[in-house]
Protein backbone atom coordinates (compact mmCIF):
# COMPACT_ATOMS: atom_id res chain seq x y z
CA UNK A 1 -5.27 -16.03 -35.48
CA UNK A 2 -1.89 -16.80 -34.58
CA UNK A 3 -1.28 -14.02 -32.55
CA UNK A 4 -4.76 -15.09 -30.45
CA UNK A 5 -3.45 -19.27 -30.19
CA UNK A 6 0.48 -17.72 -28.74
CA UNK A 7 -1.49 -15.56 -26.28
CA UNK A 8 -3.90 -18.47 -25.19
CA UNK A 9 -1.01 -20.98 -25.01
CA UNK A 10 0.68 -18.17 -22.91
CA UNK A 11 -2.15 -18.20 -20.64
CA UNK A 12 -2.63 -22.22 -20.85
CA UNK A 13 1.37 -22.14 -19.14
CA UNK A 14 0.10 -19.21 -16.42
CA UNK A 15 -2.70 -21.83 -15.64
CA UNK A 16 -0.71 -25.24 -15.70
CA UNK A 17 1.65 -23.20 -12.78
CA UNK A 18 -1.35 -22.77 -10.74
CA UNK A 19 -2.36 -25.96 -11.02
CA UNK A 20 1.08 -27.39 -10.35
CA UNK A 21 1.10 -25.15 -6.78
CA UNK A 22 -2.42 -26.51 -6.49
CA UNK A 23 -1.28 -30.15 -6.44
CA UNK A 24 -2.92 -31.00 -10.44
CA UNK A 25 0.12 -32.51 -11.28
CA UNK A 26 -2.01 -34.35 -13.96
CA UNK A 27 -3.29 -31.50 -15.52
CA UNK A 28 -0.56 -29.30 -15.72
CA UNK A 29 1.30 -31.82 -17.08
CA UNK A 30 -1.62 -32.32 -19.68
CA UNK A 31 -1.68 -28.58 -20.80
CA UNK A 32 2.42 -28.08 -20.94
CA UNK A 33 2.27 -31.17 -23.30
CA UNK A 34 0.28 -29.52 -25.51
CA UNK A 35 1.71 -26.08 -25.49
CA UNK A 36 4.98 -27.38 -26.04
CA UNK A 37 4.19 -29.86 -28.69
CA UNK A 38 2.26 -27.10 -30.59
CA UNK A 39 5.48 -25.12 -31.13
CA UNK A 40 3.82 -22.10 -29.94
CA UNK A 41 6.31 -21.37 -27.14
CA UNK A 42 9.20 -19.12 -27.48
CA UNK A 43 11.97 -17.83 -25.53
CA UNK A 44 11.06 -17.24 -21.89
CA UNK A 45 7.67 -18.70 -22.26
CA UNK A 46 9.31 -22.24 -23.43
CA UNK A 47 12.24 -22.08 -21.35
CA UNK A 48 9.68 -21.84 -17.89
CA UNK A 49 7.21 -24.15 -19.73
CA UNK A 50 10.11 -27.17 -19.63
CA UNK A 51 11.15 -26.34 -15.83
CA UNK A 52 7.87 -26.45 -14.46
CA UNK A 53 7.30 -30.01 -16.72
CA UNK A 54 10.26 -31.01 -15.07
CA UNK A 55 9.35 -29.88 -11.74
CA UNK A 56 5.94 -31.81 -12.18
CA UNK A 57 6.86 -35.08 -13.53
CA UNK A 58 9.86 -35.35 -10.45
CA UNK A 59 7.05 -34.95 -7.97
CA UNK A 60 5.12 -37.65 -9.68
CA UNK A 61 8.61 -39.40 -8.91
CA UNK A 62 8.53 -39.86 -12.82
CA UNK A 63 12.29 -39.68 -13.07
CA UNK A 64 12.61 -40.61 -16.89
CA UNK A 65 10.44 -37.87 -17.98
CA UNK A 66 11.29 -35.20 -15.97
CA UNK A 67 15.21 -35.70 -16.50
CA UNK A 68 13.66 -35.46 -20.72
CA UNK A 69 12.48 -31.57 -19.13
CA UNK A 70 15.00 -30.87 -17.20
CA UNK A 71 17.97 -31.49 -20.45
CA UNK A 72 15.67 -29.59 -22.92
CA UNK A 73 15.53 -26.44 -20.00
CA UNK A 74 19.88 -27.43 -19.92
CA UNK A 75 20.01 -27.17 -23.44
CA UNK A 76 18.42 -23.42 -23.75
CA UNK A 77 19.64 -22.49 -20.85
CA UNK A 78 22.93 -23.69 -19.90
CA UNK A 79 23.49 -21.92 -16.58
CA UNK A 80 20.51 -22.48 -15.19
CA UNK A 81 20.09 -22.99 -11.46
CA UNK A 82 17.22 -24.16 -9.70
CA UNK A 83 15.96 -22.27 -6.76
CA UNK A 84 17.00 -22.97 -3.15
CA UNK A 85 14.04 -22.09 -1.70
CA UNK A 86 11.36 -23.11 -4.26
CA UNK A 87 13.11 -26.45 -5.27
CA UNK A 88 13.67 -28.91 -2.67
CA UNK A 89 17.15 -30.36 -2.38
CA UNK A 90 16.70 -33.79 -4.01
CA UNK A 91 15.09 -32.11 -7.51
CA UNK A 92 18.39 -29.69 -7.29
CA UNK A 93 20.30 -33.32 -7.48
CA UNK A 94 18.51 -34.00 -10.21
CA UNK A 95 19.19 -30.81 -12.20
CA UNK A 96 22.89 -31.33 -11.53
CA UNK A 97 23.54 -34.53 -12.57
CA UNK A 98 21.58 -34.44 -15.74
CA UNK A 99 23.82 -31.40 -16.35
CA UNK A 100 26.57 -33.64 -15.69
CA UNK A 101 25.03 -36.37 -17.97
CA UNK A 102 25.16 -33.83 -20.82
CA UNK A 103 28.42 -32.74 -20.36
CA UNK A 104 30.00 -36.01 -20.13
CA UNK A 105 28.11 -36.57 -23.51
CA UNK A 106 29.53 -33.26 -24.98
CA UNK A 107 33.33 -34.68 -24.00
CA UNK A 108 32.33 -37.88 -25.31
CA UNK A 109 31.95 -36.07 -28.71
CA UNK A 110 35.53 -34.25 -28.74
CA UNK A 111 37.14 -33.98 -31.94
CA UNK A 112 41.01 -34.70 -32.46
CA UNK A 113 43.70 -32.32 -33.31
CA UNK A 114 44.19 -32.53 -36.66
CA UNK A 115 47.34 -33.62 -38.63
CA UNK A 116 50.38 -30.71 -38.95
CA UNK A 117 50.93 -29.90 -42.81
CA UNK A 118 53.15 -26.92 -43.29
CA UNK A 119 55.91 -26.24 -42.27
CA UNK A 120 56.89 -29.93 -42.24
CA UNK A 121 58.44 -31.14 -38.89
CA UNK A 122 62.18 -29.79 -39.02
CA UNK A 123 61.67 -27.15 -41.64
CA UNK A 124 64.25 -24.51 -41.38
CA UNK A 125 65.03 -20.94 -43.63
CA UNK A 126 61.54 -19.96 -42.61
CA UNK A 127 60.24 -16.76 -43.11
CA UNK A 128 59.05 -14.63 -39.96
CA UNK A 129 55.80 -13.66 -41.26
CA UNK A 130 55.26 -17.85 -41.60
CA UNK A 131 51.87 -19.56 -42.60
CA UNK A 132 51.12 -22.68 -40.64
CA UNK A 133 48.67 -25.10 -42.58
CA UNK A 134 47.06 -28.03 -40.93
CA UNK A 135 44.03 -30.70 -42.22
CA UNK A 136 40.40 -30.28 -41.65
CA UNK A 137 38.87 -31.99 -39.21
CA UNK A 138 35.35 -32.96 -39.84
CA UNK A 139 32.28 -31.39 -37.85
CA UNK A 140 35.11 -28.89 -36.29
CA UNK A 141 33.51 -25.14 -35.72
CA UNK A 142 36.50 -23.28 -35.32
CA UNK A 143 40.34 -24.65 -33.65
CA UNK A 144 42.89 -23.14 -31.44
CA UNK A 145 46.60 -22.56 -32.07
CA UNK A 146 49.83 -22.61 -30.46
CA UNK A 147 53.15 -21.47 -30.99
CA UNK A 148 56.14 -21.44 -28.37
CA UNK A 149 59.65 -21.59 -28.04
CA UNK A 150 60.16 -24.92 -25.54
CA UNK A 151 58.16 -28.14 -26.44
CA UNK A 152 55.83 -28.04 -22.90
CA UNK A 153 54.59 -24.27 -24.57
CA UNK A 154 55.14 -22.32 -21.55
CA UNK A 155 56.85 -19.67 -23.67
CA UNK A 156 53.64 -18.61 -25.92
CA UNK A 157 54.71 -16.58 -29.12
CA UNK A 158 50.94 -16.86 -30.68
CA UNK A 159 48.14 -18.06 -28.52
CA UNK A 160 44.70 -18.19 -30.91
CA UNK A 161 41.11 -18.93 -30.31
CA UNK A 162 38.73 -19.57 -32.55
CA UNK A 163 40.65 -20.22 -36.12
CA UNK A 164 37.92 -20.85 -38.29
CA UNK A 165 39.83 -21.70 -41.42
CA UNK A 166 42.77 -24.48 -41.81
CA UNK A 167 45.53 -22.17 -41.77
CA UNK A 168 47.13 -19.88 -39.57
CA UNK A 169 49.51 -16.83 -40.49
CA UNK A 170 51.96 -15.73 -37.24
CA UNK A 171 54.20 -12.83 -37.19
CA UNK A 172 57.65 -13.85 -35.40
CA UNK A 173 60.10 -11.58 -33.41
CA UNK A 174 63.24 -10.89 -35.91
CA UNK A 175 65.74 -13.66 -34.37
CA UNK A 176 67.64 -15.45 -37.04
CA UNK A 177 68.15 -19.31 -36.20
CA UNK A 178 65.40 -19.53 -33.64
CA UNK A 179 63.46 -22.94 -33.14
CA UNK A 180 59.85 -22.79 -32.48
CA UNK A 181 57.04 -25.23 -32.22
CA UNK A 182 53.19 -24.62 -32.99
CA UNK A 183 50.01 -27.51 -32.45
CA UNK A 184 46.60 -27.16 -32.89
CA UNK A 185 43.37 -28.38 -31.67
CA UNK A 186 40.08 -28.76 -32.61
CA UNK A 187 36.60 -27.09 -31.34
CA UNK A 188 33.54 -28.97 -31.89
CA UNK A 189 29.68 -28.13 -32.42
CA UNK A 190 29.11 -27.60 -28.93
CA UNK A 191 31.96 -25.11 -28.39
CA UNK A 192 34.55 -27.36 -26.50
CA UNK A 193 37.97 -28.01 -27.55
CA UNK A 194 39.35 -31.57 -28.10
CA UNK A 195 42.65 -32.08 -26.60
CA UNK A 196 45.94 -30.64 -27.78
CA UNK A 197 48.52 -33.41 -29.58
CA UNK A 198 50.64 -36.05 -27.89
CA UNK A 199 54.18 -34.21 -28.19
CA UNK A 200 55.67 -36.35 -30.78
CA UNK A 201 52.72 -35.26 -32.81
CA UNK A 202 54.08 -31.21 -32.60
CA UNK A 203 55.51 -29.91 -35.34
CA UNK A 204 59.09 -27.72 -34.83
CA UNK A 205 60.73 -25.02 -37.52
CA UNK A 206 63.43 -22.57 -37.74
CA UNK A 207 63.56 -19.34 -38.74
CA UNK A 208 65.86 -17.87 -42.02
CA UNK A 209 69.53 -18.66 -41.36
CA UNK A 210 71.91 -15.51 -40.80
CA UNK A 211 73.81 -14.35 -44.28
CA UNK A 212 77.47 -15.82 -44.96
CA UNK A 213 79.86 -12.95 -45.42
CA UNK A 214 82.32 -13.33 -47.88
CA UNK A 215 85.67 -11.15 -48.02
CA UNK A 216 86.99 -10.70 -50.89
CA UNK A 217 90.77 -9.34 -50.69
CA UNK A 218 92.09 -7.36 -53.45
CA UNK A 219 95.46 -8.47 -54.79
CA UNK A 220 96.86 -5.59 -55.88
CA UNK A 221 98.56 -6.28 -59.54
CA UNK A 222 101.77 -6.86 -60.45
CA UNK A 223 103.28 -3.93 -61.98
CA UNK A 224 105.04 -4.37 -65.09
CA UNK A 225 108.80 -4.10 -65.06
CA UNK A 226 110.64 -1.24 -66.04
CA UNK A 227 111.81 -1.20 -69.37
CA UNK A 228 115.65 -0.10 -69.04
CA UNK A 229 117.81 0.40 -72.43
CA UNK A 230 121.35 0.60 -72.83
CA UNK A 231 123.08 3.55 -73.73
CA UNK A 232 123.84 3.76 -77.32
CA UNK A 233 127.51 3.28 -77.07
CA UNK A 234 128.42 0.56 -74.71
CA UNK A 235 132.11 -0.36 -73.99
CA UNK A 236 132.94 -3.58 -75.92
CA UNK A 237 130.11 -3.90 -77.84
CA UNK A 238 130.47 -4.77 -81.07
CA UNK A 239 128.44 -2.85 -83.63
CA UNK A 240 125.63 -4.96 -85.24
CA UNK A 241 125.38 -7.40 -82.46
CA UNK A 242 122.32 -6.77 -80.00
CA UNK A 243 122.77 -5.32 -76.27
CA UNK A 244 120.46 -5.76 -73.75
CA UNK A 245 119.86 -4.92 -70.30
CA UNK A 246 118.15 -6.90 -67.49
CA UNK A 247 114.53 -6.27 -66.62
CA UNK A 248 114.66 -3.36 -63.82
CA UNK A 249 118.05 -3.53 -63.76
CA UNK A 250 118.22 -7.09 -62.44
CA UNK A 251 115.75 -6.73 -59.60
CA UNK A 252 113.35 -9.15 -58.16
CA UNK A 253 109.77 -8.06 -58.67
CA UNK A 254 107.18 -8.80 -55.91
CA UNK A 255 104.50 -11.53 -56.98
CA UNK A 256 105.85 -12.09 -60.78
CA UNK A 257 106.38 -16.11 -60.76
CA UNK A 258 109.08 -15.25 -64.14
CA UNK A 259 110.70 -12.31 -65.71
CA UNK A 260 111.24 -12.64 -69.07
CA UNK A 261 114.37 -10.59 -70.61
CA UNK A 262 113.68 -8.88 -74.06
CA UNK A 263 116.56 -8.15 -76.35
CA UNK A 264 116.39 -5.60 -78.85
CA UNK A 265 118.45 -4.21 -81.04
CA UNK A 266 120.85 -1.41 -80.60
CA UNK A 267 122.01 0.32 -84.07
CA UNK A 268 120.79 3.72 -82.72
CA UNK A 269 117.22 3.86 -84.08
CA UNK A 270 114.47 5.68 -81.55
CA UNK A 271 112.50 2.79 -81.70
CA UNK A 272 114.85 -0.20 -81.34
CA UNK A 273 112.39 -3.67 -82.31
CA UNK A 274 112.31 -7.01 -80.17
CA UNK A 275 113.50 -9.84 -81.34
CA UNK A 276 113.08 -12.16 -78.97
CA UNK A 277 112.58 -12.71 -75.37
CA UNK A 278 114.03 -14.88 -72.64
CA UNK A 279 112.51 -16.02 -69.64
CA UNK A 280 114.56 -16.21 -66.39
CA UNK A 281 113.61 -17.83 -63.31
CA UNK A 282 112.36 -15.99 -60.21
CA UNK A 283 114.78 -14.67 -58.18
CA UNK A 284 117.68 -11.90 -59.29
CA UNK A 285 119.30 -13.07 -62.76
C-alpha cells in the first residue's frame, strides 16, 4: 500500500504541473498541499513539488506563501536557479532575495571564536610538536585554525579546516627562539564560519630556548715539590742538630699560595722522620 499512495502522489505532482500550465492555479495548489503535507515526497519529487508551489502562489501574487515555497526549495537545494526562459524576471527577483533573506539569517546566527587556553599568551620553552587547546563553543560543528609568524597571519605555518575537537596539535619547523601566533574560529550548524578574533584576543608563544654551553677549564694541579735532602755530612753542621734543605731547592712553584719547609733529621738513618714543618710565604725563601 505504500508503495501504490508514493506512486499516486507522484502522479497527483505530474497532474498539479499540468494544471499549473493550464492556468488551475487553485487546484494545483490544492493537490501539492496535500502531497507535501502527506510526507510522501522525496528527493526530486519534493524538491519540484515546492518550486512549482512557489511558482503558483507568485502568480496568484500571493507573495507570503510562495516566498514559504520558494525557502523550503532554498533549503534542499541551495544552488538552485530558476529558469530564464520558463520563469519570468520578477519571480527570479523573488528567488534571489529570499536567498538573500536566508543568508542574512545564517550570518545572523554566527558563532564567536572561542577563548585561547593553551599555550597561555606569552608562553615560551615550547615544544615544536605543540598542542594548542581552546574552549568549546556551544552549537559549533567543527572550527578553523591559524598559526603564523607576524600578527596580520600572512605568514601561515598551519592553516586548518574543519577541527572538530577543542584542540589542535601543529608540527613546527626546528627554529629555536621563534615567536608564533595561532587563533581560531568557530563553524556553525549551517557550515559558515564566525569571524576570526580581534588581535588583542590572539594568543603568541615561543619555541624551546637554545642550550647554554658551559666551559669548563681544567686547572691543571699543582705538583708537589721536590723533596731535596742534604748530604749526610754537611760542612759546619753539628752532629745531633737537624739540617734541612729548602723545598726544590728554594724555587718558586707555579700556583702553590705557601710552601711549607719540612725539617728532618739528619743522623744518617735511610729514612730520616719529620719533625716539624714551616710554612714560608710565596715567593723564593
Amino acid at each position: 500500500q505504500q508503495a501504490a499512495a508514493q506512486v499516486s502522489c507522484e502522479d497527483v505532482t505530474q497532474r498539479a504541473e499540468a494544471s499549473y500550465f493550464d492556468g488551475r492555479l487553485d487546484d494545483t495548489i490544492l493537490m501539492l498541499d496535500e502531497c507535501l503535507k502527506s510526507g510522501q515526497l522525496e528527493g526530486e519529487a519534493e524538491e519540484r513539488a515546492y518550486l512549482l508551489l512557489g511558482r503558483a502562489y507568485f502568480a496568484k501574487n500571493l507573495e507570503l506563501e510562495a516566498e514559504t515555497a520558494l525557502r523550503e526549495l532554498l533549503e534542499r537545494v541551495p544552488n538552485y536557479q530558476p529558469d530564464p526562459v520558463r520563469d519570468n524576471p520578477p519571480f527570479r527577483t523573488m528567488v534571489a532575495r529570499v536567498r538573500e533573506m536566508m543568508e542574512d539569517e545564517q550570518q545572523a546566527q554566527l558563532l564567536p571564536a572561542p577563548a585561547l587556553v593553551l599555550p597561555e599568551d606569552g608562553a615560551t620553552d615550547q615544544p615544536f610538536d605543540v598542542s594548542l587547546f581552546w574552549r568549546v563553543v556551544a552549537n559549533a560543528q567543527a572550527y578553523d585554525v591559524q598559526v603564523a609568524q607576524d600578527t596580520a597571519f600572512a605568514s601561515l605555518v598551519a592553516d586548518t579546516s574543519g577541527v572538530l575537537a577543542s584542540v589542535f596539535n601543529v608540527s613546527l619547523p626546528d627554529t629555536v627562539s621563534a615567536t608564533y601566533f595561532w587563533r581560531v574560529r568557530t563553524i556553525n550548524a549551517g557550515g559558515l564560519p564566525g569571524g576570526w578574533p580581534a588581535t588583542d584576543a590572539v594568543f603568541q608563544f615561543s619555541t624551546t630556548q637554545p642550550p647554554v654551553s658551559v666551559v669548563v677549564r681544567q686547572e691543571p694541579p699543582v705538583p708537589d715539590p721536590e723533596t731535596i735532602l742534604p748530604p749526610a755530612q754537611v760542612p759546619g753542621r753539628k752532629r745531633g742538630l737537624p739540617t734541612w734543605a729548602l723545598v726544590g731547592g728554594g724555587a718558586v712553584v707555579a700556583g702553590a699560595a705557601t710552601l711549607v719547609a719540612v725539617l728532618m733529621t739528619a743522623d744518617g738513618d735511610d729514612d730520616p722522620d719529620p719533625i716539624g714543618g714551616i710554612p714560608l710565604p710565596p715567593g723564593r725563601p
